[in-house]
N, C-alpha and C. Protein backbone atom coordinates (compact mmCIF):
# COMPACT_ATOMS: atom_id res chain seq x y z
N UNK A 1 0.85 -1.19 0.00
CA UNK A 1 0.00 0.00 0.00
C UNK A 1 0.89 1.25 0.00
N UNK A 2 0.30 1.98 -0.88
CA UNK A 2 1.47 3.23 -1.43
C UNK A 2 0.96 4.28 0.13
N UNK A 3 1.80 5.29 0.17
CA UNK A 3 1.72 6.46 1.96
C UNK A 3 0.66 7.25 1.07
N UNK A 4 0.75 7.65 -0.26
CA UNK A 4 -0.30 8.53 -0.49
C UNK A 4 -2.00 7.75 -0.51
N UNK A 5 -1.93 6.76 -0.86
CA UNK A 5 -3.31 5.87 -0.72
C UNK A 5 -3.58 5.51 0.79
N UNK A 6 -2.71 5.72 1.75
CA UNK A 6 -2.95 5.55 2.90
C UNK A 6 -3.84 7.15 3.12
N UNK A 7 -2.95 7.69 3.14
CA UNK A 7 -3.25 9.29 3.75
C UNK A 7 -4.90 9.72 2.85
N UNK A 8 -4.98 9.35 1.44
CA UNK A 8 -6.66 9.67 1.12
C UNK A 8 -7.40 8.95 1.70
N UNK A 9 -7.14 7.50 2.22
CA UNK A 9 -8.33 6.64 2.81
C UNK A 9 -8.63 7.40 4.89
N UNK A 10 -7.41 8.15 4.99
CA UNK A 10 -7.45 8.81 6.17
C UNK A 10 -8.70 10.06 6.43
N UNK A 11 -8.33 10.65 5.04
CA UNK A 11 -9.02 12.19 4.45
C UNK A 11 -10.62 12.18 4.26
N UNK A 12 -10.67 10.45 3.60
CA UNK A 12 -12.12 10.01 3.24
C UNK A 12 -12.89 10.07 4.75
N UNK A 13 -12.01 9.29 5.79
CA UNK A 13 -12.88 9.01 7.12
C UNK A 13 -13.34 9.90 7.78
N UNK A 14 -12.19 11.05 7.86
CA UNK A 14 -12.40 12.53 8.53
C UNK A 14 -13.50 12.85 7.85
N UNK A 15 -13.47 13.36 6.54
CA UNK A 15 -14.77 13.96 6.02
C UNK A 15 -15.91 12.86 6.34
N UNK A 16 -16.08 11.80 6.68
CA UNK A 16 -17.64 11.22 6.73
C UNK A 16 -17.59 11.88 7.93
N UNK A 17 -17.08 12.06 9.28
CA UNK A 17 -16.98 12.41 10.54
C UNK A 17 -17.93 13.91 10.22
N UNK A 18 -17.42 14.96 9.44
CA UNK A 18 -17.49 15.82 9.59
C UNK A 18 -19.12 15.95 9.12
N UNK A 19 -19.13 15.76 8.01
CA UNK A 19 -20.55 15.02 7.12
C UNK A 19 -21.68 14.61 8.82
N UNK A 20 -21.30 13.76 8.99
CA UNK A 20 -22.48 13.43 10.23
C UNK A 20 -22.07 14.46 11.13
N UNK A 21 -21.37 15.16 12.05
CA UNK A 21 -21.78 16.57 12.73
C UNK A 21 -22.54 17.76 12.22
N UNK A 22 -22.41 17.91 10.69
CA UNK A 22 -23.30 18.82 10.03
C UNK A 22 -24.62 18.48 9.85
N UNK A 23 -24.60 17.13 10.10
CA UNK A 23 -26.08 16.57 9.88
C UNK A 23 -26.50 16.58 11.12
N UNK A 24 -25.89 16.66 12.24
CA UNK A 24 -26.49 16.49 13.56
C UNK A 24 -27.00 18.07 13.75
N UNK A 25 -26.04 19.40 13.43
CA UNK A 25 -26.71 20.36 13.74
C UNK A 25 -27.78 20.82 13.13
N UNK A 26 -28.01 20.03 11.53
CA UNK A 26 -29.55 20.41 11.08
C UNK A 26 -30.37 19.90 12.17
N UNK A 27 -29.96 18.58 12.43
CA UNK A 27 -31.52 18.43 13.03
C UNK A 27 -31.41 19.39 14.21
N UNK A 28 -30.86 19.53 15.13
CA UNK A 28 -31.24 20.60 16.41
C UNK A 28 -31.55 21.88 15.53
N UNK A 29 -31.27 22.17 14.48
CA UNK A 29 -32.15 23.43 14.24
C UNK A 29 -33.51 23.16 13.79
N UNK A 30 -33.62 22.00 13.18
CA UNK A 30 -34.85 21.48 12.58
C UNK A 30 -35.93 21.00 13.85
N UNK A 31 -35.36 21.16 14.86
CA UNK A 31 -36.50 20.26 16.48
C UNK A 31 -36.70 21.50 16.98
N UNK A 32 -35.80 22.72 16.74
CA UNK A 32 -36.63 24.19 17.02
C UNK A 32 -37.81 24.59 17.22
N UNK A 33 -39.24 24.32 16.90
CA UNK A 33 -40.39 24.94 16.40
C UNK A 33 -40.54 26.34 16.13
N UNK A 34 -39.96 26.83 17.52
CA UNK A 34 -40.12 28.85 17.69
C UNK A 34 -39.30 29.21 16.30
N UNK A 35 -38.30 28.64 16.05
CA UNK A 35 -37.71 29.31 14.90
C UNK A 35 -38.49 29.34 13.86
N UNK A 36 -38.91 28.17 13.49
CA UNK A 36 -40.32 28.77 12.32
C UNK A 36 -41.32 29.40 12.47
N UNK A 37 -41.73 29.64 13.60
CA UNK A 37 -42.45 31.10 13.86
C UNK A 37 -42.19 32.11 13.70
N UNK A 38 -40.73 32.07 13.80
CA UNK A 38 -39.88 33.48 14.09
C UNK A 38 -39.77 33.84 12.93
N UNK A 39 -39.23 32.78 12.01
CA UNK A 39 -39.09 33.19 10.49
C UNK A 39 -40.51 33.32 9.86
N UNK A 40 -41.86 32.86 10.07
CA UNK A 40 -42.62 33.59 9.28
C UNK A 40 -42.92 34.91 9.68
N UNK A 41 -42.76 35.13 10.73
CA UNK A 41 -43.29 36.54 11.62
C UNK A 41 -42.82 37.34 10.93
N UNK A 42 -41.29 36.75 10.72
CA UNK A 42 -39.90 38.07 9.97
C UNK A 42 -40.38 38.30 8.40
N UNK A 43 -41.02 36.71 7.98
CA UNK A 43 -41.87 37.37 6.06
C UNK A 43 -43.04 38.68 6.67
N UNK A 44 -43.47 38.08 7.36
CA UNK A 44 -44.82 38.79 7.68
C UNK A 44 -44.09 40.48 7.78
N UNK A 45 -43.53 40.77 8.76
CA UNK A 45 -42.79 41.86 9.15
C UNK A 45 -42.34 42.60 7.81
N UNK A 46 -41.63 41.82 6.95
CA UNK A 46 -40.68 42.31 5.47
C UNK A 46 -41.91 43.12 5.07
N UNK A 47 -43.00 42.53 4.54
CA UNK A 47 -43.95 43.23 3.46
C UNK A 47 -44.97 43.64 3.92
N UNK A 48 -45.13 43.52 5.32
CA UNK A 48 -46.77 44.35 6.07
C UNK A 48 -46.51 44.57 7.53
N UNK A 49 -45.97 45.58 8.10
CA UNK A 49 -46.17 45.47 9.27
C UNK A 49 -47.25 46.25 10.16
N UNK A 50 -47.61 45.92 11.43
CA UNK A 50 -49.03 46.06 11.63
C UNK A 50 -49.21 47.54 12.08
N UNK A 51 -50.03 48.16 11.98
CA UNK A 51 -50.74 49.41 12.49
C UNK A 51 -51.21 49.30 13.95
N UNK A 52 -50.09 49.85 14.67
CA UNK A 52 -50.02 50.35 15.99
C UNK A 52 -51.55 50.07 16.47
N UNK A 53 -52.59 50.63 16.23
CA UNK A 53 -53.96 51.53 16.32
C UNK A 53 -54.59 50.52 16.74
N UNK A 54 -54.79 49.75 15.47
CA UNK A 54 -56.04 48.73 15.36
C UNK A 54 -55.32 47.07 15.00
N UNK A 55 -54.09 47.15 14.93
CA UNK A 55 -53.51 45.91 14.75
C UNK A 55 -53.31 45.36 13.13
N UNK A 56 -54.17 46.53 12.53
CA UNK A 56 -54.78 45.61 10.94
C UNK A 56 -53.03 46.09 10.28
N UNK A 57 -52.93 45.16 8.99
CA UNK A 57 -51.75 45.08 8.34
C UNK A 57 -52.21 46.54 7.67
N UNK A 58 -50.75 47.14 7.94
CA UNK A 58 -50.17 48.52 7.15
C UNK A 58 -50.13 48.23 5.63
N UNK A 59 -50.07 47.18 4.97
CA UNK A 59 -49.79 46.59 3.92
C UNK A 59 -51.06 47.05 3.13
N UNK A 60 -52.15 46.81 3.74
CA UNK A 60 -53.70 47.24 2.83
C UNK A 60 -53.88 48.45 3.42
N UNK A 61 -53.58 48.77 4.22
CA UNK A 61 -54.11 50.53 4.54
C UNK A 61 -53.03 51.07 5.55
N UNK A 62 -52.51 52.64 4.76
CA UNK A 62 -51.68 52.99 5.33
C UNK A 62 -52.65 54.38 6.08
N UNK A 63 -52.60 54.66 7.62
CA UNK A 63 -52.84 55.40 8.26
C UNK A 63 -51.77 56.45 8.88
């Protein structure tokens, strides 16, 4: 076995390692719930935000 075919079969293992920690922090962002609240709130927020007054979206009537 040649040192350079050693050292890529080394390189291959590290990266699966790394591969499953990136997959572990999707899921803890994915078991979040509030964060997808948070992020529609933030669409909601982008293109209508609400009128102090009466609560109704600024988006259909600006007061």
């Amino acid at each position: 076995m040649k040192p350079t075919q050693r050292r890529a079969r080394l390189r291959r293992r590290t990266r699966r390692k790394h591969r499953q920690q990136a997959r572990q922090q999707l899921k803890q962002v994915k078991t979040q719930p509030e964060s997808m609240q948070a992020r529609q709130r933030r669409r909601i927020n982008k293109f209508c935000s609400r009128c102090p007054m009466c609560g109704y979206r600024l988006m259909i009537h600006w007061i």
